[in-house]
PDB file of N, CA and C in Angstrom:
ATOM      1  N   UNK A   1       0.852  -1.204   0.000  1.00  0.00           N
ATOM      2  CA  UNK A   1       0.000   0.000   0.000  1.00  0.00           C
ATOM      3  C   UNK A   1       0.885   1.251   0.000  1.00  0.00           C
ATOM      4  N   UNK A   2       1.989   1.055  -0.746  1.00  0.00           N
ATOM      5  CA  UNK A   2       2.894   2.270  -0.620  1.00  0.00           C
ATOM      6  C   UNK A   2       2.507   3.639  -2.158  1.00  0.00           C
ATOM      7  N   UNK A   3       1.556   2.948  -2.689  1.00  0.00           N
ATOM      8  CA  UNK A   3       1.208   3.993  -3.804  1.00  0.00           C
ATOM      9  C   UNK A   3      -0.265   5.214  -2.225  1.00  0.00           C
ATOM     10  N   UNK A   4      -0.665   4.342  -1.862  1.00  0.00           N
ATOM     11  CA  UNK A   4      -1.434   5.010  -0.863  1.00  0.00           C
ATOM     12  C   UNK A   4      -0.846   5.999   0.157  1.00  0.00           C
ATOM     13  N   UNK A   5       0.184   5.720   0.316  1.00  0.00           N
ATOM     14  CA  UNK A   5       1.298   6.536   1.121  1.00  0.00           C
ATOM     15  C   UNK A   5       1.358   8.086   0.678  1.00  0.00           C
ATOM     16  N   UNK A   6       2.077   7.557  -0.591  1.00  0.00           N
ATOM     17  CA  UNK A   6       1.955   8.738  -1.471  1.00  0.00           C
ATOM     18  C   UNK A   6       1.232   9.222  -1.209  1.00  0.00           C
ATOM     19  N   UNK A   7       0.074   8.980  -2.351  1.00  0.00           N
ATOM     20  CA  UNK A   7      -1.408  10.022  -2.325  1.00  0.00           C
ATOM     21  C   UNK A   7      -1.671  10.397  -1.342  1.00  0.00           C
ATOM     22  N   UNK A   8      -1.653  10.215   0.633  1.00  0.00           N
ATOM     23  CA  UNK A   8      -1.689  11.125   1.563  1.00  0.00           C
ATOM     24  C   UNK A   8      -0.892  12.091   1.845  1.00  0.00           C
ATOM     25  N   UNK A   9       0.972  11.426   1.475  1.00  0.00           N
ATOM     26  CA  UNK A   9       1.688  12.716   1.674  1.00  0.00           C
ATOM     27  C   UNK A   9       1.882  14.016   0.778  1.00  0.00           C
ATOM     28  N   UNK A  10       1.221  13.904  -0.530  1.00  0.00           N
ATOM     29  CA  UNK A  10       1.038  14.816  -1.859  1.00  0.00           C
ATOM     30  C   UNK A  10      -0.033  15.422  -1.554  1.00  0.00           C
ATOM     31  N   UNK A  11      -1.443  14.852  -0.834  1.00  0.00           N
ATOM     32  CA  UNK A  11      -2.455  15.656  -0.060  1.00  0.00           C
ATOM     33  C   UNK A  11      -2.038  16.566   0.797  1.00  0.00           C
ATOM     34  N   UNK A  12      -1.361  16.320   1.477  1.00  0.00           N
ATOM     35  CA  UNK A  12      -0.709  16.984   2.856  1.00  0.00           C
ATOM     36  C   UNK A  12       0.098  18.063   2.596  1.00  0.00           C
ATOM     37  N   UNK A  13       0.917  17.816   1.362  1.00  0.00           N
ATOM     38  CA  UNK A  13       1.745  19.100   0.453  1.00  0.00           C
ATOM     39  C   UNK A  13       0.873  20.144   0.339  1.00  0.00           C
ATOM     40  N   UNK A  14       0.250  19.818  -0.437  1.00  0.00           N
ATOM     41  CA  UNK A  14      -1.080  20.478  -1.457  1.00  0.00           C
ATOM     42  C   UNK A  14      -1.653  21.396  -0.415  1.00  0.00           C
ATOM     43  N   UNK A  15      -1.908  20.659   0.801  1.00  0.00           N
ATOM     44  CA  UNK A  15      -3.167  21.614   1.684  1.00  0.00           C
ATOM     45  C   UNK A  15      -2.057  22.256   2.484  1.00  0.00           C
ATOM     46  N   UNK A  16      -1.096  22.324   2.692  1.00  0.00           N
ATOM     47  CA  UNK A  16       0.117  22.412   3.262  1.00  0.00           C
ATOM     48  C   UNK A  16       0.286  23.597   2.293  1.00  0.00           C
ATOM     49  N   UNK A  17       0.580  23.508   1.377  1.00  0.00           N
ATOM     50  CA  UNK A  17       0.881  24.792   0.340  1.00  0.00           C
ATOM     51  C   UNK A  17       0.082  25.987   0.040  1.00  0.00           C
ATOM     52  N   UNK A  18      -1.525  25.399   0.097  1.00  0.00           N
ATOM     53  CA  UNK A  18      -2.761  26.317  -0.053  1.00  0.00           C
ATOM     54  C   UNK A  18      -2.765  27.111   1.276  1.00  0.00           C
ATOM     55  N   UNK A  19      -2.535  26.705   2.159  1.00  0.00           N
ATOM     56  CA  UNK A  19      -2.767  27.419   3.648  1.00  0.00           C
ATOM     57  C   UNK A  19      -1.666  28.601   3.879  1.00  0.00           C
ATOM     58  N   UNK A  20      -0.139  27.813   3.156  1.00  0.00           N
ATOM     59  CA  UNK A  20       1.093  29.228   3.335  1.00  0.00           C
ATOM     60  C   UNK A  20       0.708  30.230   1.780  1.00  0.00           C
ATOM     61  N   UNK A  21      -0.219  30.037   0.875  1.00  0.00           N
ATOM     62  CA  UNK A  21      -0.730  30.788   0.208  1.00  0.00           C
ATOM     63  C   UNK A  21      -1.896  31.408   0.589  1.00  0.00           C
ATOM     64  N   UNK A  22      -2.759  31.042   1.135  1.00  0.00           N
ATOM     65  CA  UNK A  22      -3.856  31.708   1.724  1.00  0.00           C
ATOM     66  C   UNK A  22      -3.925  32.573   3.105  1.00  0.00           C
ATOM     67  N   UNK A  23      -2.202  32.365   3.760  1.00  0.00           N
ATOM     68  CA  UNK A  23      -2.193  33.001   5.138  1.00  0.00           C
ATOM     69  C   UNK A  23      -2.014  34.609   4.698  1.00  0.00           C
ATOM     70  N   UNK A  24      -1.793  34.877   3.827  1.00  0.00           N
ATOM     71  CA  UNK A  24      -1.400  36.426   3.941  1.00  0.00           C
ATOM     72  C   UNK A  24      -2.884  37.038   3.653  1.00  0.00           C
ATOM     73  N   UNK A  25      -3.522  36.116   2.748  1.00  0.00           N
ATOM     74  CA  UNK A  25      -5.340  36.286   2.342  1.00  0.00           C
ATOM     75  C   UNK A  25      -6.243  36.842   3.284  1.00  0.00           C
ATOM     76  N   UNK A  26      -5.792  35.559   4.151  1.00  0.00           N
ATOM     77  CA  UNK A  26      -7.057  35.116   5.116  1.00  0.00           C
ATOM     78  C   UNK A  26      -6.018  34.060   6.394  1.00  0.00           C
ATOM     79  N   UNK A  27      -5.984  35.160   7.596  1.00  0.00           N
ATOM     80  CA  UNK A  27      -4.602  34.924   8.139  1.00  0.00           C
ATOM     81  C   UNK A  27      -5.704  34.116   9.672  1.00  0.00           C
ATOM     82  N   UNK A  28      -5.680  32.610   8.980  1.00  0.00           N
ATOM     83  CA  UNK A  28      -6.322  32.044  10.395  1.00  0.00           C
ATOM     84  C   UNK A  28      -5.822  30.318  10.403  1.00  0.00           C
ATOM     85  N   UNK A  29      -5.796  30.143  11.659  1.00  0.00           N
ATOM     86  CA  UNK A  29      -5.005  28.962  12.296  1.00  0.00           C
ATOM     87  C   UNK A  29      -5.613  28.091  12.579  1.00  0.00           C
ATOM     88  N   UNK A  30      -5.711  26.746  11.998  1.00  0.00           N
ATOM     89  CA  UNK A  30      -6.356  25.430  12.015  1.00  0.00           C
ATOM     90  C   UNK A  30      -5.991  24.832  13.546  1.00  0.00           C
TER      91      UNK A  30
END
């Protein structure tokens, strides 16, 4: 199940990336 691995840690990038793009937007803490 290591293709599954992946696809969570590339999720985790992704929302990981949208949030240090959206903090200067809309500056709030999960």
């Amino acid at each position: 199940m290591n293709s599954l691995r992946e696809v969570l840690f590339m999720a985790v990038l992704v929302t990981e990336g949208r949030l240090l793009l959206y903090e200067p937007y809309k500056p709030y803490k999960l």
